[in-house]
Structures are given as C-alpha cells and as structure tokens.
Protein backbone atom coordinates (compact mmCIF):
# COMPACT_ATOMS: atom_id res chain seq x y z
CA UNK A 1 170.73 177.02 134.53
CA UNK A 2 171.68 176.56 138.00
CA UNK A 3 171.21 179.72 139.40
CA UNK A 4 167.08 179.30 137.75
CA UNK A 5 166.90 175.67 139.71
CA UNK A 6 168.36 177.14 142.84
CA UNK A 7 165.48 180.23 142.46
CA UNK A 8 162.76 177.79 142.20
CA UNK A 9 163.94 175.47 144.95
CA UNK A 10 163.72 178.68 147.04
CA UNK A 11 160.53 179.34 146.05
CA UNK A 12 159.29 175.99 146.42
CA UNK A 13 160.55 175.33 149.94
CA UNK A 14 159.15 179.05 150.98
CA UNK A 15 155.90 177.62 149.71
CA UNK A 16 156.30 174.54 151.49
CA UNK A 17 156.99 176.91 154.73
CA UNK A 18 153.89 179.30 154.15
CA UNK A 19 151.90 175.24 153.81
CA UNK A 20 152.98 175.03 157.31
CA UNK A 21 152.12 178.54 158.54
CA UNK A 22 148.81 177.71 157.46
CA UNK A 23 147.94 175.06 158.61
CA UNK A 24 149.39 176.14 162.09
CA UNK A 25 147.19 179.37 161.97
CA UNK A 26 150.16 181.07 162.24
CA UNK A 27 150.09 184.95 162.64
CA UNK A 28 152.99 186.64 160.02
CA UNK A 29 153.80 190.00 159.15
CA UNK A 30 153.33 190.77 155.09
CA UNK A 31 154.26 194.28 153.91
CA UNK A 32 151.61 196.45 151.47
CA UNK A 33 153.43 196.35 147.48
CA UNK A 34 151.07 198.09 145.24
CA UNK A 35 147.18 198.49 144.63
CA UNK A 36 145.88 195.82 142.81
CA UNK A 37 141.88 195.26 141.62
CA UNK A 38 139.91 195.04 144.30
CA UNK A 39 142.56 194.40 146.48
CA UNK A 40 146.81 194.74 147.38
CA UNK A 41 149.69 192.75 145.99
CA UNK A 42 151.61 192.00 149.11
CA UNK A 43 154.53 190.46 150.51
CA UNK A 44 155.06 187.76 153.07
CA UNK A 45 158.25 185.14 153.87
CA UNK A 46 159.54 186.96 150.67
CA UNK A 47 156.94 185.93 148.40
CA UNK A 48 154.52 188.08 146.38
CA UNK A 49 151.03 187.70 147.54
CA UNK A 50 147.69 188.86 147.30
CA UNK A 51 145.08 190.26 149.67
CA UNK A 52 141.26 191.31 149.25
CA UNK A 53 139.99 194.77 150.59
CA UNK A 54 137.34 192.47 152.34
CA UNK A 55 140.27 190.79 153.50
CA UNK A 56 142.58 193.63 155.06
CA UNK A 57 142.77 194.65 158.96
CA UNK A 58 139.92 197.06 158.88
CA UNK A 59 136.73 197.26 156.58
CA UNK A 60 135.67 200.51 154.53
CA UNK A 61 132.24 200.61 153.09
CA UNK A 62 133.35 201.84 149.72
CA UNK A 63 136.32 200.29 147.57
CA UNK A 64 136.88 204.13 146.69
CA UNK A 65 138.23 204.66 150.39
CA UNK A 66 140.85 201.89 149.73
CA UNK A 67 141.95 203.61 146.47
CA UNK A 68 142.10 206.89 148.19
CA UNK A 69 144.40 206.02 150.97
CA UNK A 70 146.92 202.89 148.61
CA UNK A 71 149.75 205.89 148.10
CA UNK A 72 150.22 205.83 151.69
CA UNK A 73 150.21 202.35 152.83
CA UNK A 74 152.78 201.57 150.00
CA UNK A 75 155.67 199.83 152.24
CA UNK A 76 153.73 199.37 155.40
CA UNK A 77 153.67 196.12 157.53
CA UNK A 78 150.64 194.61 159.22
CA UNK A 79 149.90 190.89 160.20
CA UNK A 80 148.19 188.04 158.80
CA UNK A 81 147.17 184.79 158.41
CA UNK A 82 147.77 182.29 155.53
CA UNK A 83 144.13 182.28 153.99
CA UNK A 84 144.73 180.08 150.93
CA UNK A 85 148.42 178.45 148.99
CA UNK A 86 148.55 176.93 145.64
CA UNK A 87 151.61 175.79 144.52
CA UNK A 88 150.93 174.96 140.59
CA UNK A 89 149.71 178.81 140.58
CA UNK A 90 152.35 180.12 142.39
CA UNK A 91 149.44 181.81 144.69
CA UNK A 92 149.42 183.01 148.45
CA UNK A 93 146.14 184.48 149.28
CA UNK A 94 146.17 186.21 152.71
CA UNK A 95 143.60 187.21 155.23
CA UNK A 96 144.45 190.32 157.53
CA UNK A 97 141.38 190.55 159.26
CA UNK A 98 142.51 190.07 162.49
CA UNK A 99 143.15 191.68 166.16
CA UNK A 100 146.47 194.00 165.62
CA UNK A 101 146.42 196.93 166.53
CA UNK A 102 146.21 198.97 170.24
CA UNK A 103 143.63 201.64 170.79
CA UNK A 104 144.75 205.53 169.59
CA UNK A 105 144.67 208.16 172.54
CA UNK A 106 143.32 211.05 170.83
CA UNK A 107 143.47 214.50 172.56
CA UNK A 108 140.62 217.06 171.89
CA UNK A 109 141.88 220.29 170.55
CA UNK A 110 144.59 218.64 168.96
CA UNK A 111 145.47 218.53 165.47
CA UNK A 112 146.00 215.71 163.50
CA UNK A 113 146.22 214.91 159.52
CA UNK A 114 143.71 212.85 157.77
CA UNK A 115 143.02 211.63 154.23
CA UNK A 116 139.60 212.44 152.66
CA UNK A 117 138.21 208.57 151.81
CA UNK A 118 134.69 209.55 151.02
CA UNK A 119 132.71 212.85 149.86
CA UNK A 120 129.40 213.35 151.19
CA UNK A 121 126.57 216.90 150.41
CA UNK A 122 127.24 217.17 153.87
CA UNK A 123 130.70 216.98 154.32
CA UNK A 124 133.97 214.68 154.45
CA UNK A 125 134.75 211.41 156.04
CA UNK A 126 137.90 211.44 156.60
CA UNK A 127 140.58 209.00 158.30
CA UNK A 128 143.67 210.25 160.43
CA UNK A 129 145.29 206.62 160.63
CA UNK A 130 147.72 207.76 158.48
CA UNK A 131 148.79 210.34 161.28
CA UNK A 132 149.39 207.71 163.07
CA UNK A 133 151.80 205.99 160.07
CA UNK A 134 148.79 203.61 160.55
CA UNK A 135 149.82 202.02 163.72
CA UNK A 136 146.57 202.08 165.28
CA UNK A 137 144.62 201.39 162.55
CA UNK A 138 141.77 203.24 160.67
CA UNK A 139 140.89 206.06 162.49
CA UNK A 140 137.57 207.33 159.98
CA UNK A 141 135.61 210.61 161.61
CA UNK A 142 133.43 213.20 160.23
CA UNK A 143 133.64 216.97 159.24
CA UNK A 144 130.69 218.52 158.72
CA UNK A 145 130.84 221.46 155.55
CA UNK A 146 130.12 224.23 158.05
CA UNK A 147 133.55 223.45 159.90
CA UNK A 148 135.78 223.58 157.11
CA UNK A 149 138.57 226.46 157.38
CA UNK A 150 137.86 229.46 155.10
CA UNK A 151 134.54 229.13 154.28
CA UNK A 152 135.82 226.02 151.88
CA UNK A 153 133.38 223.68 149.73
CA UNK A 154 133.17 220.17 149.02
CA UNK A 155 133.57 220.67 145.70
CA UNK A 156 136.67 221.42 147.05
CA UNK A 157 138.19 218.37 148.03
CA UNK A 158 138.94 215.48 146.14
CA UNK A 159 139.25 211.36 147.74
CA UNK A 160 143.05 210.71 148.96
CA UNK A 161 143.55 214.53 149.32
CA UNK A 162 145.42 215.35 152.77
CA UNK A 163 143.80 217.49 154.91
CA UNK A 164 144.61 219.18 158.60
CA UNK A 165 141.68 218.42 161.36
CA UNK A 166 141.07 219.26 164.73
CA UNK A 167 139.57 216.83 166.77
CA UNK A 168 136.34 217.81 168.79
CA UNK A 169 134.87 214.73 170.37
CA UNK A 170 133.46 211.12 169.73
CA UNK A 171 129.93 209.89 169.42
CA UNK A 172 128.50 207.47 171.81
CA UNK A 173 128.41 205.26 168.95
CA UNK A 174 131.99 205.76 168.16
CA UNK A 175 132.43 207.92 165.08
CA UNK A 176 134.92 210.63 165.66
CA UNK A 177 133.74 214.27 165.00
CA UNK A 178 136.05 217.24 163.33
CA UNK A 179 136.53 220.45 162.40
CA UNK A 180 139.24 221.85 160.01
CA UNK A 181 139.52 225.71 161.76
CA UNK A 182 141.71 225.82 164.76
CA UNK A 183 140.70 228.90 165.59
CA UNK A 184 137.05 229.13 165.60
CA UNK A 185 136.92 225.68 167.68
CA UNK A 186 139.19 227.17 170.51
CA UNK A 187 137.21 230.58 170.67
CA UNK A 188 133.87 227.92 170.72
CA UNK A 189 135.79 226.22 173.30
CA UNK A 190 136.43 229.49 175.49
CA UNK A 191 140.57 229.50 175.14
CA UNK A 192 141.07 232.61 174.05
CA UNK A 193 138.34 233.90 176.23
CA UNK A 194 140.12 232.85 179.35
CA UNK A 195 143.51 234.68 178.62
CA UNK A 196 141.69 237.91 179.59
CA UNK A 197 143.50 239.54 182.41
CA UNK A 198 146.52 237.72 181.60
CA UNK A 199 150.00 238.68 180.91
CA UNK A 200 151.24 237.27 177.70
CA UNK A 201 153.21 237.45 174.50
CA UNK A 202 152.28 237.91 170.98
CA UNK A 203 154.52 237.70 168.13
CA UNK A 204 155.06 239.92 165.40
CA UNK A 205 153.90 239.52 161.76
CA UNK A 206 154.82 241.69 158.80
CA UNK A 207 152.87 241.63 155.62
CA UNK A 208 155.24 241.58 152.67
CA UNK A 209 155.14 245.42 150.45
CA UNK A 210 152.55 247.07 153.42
CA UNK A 211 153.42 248.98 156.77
CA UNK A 212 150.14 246.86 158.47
CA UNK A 213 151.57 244.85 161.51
CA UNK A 214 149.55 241.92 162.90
CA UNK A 215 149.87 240.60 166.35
CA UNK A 216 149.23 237.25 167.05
CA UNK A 217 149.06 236.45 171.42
CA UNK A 218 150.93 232.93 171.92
CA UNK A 219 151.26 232.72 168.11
CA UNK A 220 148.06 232.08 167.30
CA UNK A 221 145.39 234.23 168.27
CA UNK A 222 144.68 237.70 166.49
CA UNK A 223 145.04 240.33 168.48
CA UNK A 224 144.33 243.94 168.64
CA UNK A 225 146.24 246.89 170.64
CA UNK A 226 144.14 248.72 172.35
CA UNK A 227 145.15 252.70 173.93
CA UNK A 228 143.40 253.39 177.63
CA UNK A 229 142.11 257.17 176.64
CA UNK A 230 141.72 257.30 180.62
CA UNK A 231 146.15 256.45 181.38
CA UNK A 232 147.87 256.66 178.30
CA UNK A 233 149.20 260.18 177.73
CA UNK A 234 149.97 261.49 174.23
CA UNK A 235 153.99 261.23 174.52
CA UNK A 236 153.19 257.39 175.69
CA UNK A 237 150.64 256.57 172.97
CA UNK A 238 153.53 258.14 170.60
CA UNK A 239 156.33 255.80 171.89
CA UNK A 240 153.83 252.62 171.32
CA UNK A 241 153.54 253.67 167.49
CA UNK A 242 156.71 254.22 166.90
CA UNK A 243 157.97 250.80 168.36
CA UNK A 244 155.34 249.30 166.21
CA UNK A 245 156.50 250.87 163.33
CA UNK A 246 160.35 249.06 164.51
CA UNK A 247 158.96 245.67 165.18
CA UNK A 248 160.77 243.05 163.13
CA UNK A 249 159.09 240.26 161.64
CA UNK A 250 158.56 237.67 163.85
CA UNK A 251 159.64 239.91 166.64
CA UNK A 252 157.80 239.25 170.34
CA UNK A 253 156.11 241.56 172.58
CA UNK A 254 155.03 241.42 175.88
CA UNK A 255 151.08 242.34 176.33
CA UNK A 256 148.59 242.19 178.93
CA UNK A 257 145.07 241.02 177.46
CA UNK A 258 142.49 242.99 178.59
CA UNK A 259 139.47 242.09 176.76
CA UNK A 260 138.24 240.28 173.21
CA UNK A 261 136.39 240.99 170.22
CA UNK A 262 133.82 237.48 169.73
CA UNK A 263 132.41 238.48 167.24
CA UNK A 264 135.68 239.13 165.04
CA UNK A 265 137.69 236.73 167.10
CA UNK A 266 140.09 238.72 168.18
CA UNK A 267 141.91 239.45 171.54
CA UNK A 268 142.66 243.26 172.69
CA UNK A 269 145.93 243.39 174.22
CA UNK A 270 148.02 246.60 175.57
CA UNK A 271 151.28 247.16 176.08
CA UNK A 272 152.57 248.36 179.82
CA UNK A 273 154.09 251.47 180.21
CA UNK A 274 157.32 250.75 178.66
CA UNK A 275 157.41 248.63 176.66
CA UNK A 276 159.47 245.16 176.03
CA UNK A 277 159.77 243.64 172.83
CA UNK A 278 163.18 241.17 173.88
CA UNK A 279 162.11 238.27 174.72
CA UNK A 280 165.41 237.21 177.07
CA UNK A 281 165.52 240.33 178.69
CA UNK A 282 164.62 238.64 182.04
CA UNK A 283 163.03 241.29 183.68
CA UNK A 284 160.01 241.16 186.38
CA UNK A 285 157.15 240.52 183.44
CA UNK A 286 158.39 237.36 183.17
CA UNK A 287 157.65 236.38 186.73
CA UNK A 288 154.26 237.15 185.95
CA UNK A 289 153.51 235.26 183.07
CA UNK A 290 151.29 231.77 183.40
CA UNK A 291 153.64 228.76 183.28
CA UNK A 292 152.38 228.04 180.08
CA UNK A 293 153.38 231.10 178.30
CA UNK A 294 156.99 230.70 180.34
CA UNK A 295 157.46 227.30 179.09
CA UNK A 296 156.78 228.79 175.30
CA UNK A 297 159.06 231.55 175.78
CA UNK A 298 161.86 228.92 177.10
CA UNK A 299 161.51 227.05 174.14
CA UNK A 300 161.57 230.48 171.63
CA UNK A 301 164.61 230.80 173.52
CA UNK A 302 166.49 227.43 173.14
CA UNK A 303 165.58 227.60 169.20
CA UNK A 304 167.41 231.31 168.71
C-alpha cells in the first residue's frame, strides 16, 4: 500500500509542478508517445499528456498528413507550453504551437528523403523534415508527376511512404519544388554537359549472367566509349576490347569525355592510348584531373 501512496504523491506534486509551469508560461520539452485521435499522447515532467494536431509546432491542412508521418516522430522531443491541467482527471493538455525551431539550409541539387503526406492528380506533397530527424521542422514541397524517377505514377505511392527527392528551388511564396530523378535534373541543369573536354573517371558495372559492361563517369553518369576512326589503329581498338572484356566489377577507368548524347543522356568518353584502369597508380593523368574528380579518387582510395 505504500509503494501506491508514494506513486500518487509523485504524481500529485508533478501536477502541482506542471500548475506552476503554467501559470509561469513556462516553455518545456514533452517527447511524441503514440498517435492518438485527432491528436498525440505525449510526455512532459514524466507525465502522460495529450496534444491536438491543431495544437503541435507546425500546422498541416489535412489530419491525413499527421497520420502519415506519426511512425516517425514516435520518441521525438519538441517544446511546449502548459495549455490546460486538471487534477481530478489526471489531464495535461499541451500547446506546441510555438517558435522552436531554426531555419533549414537546403542545397539545390542535393538529395534529401521525404515522406509522402498528401496525394494530389498532379503529383505528391511531400515533407523532408524527417531528413532532418525533424529538427527544423516541417519542411512540405511539391513534386510534380512528370518528375518522378522511372516514368512512376501516383497510383504509385501511398501517404507515409518514404521517398528520395532532389531539391530544385523555392517559390517566391515559399513552397519548395522537387523532382525524384537525379539524373535528368543535372543533365537539365547542364552538369554533365560541362564535363566535356575533361579528364575523368568512370567506374565499372557488371550486369549479373551477361558480358554487357556499363560505364558510369564519376559514378553516376552513363557513359559511352567512343573509337576515333581518324587515331585509333586496329591493334589499339583491339587492346581497348579486350581490357573491357577484364574489367572487374566496380573496377575504375580513366577517360577523357569528349562529347554527350542529350537526347539519351549519356556522356561519350575514350580511353587514351594506353590505357589505366588502377586507380592508385599515380601516374601523370592524375595531375590532370579537376580537383573534384581528385578529391573523389582520394576518398575511393582511403575506403580500399
């Protein structure tokens, strides 16, 4: 019997405590428990608690969006206020709906994970706060159907699923604009365009039970080798295939780019007239790489 009058004196003198946050104004951290109706059960000064969606630190126009994205704000802290205590209910309402959080720094062209929160004919709204373990926040953008990767539908997708984006830019009015293919935003941004000329490296990939061999420059973009008819004798253009043929998996070459194919999106390298495929050998291609493609290789290096 003791140990039941010393658990409700606790309680009763945390209650008295959260009184006194209250009517202080006093700003407390409470920590996300499970999804409740309409709204999270919550923790705060150790006691269960309850707060509205209307009443957490950002504002969806949909209920569904809060449902989508619960799973992952299961054990996360934000801050509050005391909004409402009743003793003889053992009740804590709380109000969240406050300044807390510092403005993200998001970097065009990069990629960043999202959850889809709402499903539109046109396309996805998405939020990549959870990127962010939700430190900064809801983060809610757009992608547009034509920008999904592989020609994908929204039939597709379903509210909560996780999804990779690429950032491309921010209305004046805010709202954050993506697209879920890497690739065709950097060739509509003119990346791969602008390695023409350049030496570089492209890594090896082997398709499981065929002989095909696909080059990707920096890792990334497709490439194609290309033979000059005009330089490359027979007994040279010989040596290249059979090299190819001995390329590991995941192997590196280095390449000169020396034009593109826009259309297919791919880059048409060649390789100089003997070629390297070691990627520490050290020799004078290196010095001409851009420091970009150095720093890369460095790092290829560090990780063997």
């Amino acid at each position: 019997m003791s140990g039941t009058s010393d658990t409700n004196d606790w309680i009763y003198e945390r209650f008295l405590e959260i009184e006194q946050h209250k009517d202080h104004c006093d700003v407390l951290p409470f920590r996300i428990i499970a999804l409740k109706d309409a709204g999270f059960l919550a923790k705060v000064k150790g006691l269960y608690a309850y707060i509205s969606f209307y009443h957490m630190p950002w504002k969806y126009y949909t209920p569904g969006s809060w449902v989508a994205i619960a799973p992952s704000l299961i054990g996360k802290e934000f801050s509050c206020k005391i909004h409402k205590v009743d003793k003889d209910q053992n009740s804590i309402l709380l109000d969240g709906a406050l300044p807390q959080f510092k403005q993200a720094v998001l970097t065009i062209g990069e990629v960043y994970n999202g959850l889809v929160i709402q499903i539109t004919d046109a396309g996805l709204i998405i939020d990549i706060g959870c990127h962010f373990d939700w430190k900064y926040g809801s983060l809610t953008g757009f992608l547009h159907a034509s920008k999904f990767v592989d020609n994908a539908k929204v039939s597709d997708f379903t509210p909560g699923q996780e999804i990779t984006t690429v950032y491309q830019k921010a209305h004046d009015h805010g709202q954050l604009i993506f697209c879920s293919d890497k690739d065709k935003y950097d060739w509509q941004m003119g990346i791969p365009q602008a390695l023409v000329g350049q030496k570089m490296w492209a890594k090896v990939i082997r398709r499981p039970g065929s002989k095909k061999v696909d080059l990707l420059v920096r890792g990334k973009y497709k490439a194609k080798l290309e033979v000059d008819k005009q330089t490359d004798a027979p007994s040279h253009k010989r040596k290249i295939k059979k090299l190819k043929n001995e390329l590991s998996d995941g192997g590196i070459i280095h390449c000169t780019v020396t034009g593109l194919n826009k259309k297919h999106r791919t880059l048409l390298i060649s390789w100089p007239a003997e070629p390297e495929t070691d990627v520490d050998s050290g020799n004078s291609i290196l010095n001409h790489l851009d420091n970009e493609t150095k720093d890369i290789l460095a790092n290829l290096k560090n990780k063997t």
